[in-house]
Protein backbone atom coordinates (compact mmCIF):
# COMPACT_ATOMS: atom_id res chain seq x y z
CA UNK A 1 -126.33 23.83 5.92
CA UNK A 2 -123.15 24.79 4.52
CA UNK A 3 -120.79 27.30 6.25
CA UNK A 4 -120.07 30.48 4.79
CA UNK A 5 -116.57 31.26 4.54
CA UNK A 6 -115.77 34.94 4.65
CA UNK A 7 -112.82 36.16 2.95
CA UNK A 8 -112.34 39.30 5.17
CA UNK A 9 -109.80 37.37 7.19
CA UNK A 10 -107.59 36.56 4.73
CA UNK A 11 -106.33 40.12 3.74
CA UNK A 12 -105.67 41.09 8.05
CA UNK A 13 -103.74 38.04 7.92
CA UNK A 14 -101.70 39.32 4.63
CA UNK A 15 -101.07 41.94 6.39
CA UNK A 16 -99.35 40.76 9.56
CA UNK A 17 -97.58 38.08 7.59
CA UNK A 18 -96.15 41.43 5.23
CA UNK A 19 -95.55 43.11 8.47
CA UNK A 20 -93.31 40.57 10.35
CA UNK A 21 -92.04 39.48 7.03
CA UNK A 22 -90.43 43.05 6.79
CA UNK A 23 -89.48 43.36 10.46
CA UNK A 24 -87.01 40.47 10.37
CA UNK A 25 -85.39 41.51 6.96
CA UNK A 26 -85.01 44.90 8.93
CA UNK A 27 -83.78 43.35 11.57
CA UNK A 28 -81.42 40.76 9.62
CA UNK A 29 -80.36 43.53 7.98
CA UNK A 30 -79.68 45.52 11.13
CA UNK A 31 -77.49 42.89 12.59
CA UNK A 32 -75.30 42.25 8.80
CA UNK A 33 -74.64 46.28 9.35
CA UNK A 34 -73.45 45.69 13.06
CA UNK A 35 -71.15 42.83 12.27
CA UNK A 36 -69.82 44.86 8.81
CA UNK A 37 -68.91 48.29 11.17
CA UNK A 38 -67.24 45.90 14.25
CA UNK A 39 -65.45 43.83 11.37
CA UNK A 40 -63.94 47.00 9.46
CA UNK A 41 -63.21 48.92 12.89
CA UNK A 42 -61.20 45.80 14.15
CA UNK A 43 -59.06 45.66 10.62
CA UNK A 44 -58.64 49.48 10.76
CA UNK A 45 -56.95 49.34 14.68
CA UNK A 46 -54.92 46.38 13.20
CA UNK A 47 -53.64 48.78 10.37
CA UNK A 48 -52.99 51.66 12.72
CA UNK A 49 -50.89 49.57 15.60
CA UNK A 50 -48.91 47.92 13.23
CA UNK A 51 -48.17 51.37 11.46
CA UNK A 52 -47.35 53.07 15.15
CA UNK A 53 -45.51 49.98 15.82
CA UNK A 54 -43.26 50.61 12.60
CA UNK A 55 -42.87 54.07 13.01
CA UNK A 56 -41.05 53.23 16.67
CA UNK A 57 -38.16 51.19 14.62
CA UNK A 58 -37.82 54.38 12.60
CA UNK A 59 -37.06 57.06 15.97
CA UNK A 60 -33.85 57.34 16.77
CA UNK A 61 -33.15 56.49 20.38
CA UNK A 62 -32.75 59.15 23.06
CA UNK A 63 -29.23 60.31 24.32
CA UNK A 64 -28.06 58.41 27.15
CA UNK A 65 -27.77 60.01 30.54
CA UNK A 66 -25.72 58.99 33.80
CA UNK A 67 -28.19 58.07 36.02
CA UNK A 68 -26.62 59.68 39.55
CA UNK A 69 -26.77 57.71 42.70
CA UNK A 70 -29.89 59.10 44.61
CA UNK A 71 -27.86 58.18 47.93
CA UNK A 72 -29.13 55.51 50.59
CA UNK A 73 -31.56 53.09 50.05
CA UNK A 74 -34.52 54.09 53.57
CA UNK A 75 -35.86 50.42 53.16
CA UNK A 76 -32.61 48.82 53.75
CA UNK A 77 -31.06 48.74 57.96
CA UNK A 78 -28.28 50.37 58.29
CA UNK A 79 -25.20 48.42 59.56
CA UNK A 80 -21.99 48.54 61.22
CA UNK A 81 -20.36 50.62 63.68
CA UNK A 82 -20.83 53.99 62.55
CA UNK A 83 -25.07 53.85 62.09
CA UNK A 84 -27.09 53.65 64.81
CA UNK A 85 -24.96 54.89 67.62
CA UNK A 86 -25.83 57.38 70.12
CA UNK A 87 -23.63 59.93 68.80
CA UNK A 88 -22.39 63.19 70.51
CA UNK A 89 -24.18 61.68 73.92
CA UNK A 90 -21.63 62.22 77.10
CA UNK A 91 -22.79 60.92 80.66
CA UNK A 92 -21.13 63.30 83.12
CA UNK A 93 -23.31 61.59 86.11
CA UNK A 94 -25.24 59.23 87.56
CA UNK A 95 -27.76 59.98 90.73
CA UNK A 96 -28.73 56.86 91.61
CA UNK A 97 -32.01 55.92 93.95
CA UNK A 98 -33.86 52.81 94.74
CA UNK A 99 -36.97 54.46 93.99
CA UNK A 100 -35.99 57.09 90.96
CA UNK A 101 -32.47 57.46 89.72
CA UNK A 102 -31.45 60.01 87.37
CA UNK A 103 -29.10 60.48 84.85
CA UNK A 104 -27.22 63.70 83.20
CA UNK A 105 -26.63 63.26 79.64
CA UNK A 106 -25.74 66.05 77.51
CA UNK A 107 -26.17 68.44 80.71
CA UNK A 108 -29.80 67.60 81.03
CA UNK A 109 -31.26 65.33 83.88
CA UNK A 110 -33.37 62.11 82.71
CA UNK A 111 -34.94 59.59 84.29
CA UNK A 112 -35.98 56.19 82.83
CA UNK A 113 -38.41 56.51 79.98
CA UNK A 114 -36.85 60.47 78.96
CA UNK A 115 -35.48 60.35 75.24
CA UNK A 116 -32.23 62.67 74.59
CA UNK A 117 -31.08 63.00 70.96
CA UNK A 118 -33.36 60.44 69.47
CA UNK A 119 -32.30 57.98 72.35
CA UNK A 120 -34.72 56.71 74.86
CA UNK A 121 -33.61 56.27 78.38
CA UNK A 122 -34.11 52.34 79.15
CA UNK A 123 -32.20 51.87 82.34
CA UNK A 124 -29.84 53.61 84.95
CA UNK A 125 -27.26 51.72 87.33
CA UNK A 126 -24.82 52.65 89.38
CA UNK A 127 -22.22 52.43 86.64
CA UNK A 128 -23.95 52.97 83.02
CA UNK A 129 -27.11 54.17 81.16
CA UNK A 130 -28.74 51.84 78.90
CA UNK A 131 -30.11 53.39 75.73
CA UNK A 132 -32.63 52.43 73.03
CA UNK A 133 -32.76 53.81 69.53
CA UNK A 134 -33.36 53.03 66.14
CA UNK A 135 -30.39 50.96 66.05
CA UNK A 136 -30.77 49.22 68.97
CA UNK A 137 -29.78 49.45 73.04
CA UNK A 138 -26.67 50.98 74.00
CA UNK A 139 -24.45 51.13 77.41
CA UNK A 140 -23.53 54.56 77.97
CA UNK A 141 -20.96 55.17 80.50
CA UNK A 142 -19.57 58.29 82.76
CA UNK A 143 -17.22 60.40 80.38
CA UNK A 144 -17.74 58.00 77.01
CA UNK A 145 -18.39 59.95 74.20
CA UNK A 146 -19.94 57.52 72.21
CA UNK A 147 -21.82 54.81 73.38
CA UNK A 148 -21.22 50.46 73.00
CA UNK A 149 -23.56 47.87 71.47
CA UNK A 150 -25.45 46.89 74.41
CA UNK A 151 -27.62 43.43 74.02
CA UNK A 152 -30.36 42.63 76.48
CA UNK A 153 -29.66 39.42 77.74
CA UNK A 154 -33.33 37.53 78.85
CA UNK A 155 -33.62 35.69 82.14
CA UNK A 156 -35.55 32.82 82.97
């Protein structure tokens, strides 16, 4: 017996072949517009930065201004003998006590840990006050004005 062959198929399969056949030229042609647009966007930002670029060399520069001191640098310490000073500090007295001695500075009475003028109050003996402040310890004694670099010396 011989097989019939039916010819039905061969027209469905036409028809997918057609099908996918114009899919990809769609798509092929989808992806030569792509590349075309990013090609002639990329050459038309070339043309306008080298035109901004040449319109710079054609401005005339500013006028110069004097640039005025803005006045001291906060990040860098202030030195020497005028910074960092307990100024206008005067010890009239000491009241000293084993337990809790006292100190007037400035007509006020502190004890160790008080802060006068930005100063902290570090230590009281018989004699002088030591001070702490932003730039550094200081011995203030009875009727000084102004106080004297004062460096903690460490004991072993």
């Amino acid at each position: 017996m011989k097989q019939i062959k039916h010819n039905s198929q061969k027209p469905a399969l036409r028809r997918v072949y057609r099908g996918a056949k114009a899919r990809g030229k769609k798509f092929l042609f989808w992806i030569l517009n792509s590349v075309f647009c990013i090609l002639a966007s990329a050459s038309f930002a070339q043309d306008t930065i080298k035109e901004s670029l040449s319109e710079l060399n054609r401005m005339l520069p500013a006028k110069k201004s004097v640039i005025m001191p803005w006045g001291r640098d906060p990040f860098i310490p202030l030195l020497g003998d005028r910074f960092g000073t307990p100024a206008n500090l005067r010890l009239t007295a000491i009241i000293y006590n084993d337990k809790k001695s006292s100190a007037i500075i400035n007509n006020k009475i502190l004890y160790v840990g008080d802060s006068v003028e930005g100063q902290k109050v570090i230590d009281i003996t018989k004699q002088y006050v030591i001070l702490r402040g932003m730039g550094g310890s200081y011995k203030l004694e009875i009727d000084s004005i102004m106080g004297r670099s004062y460096d903690f010396k460490k004991l072993h």
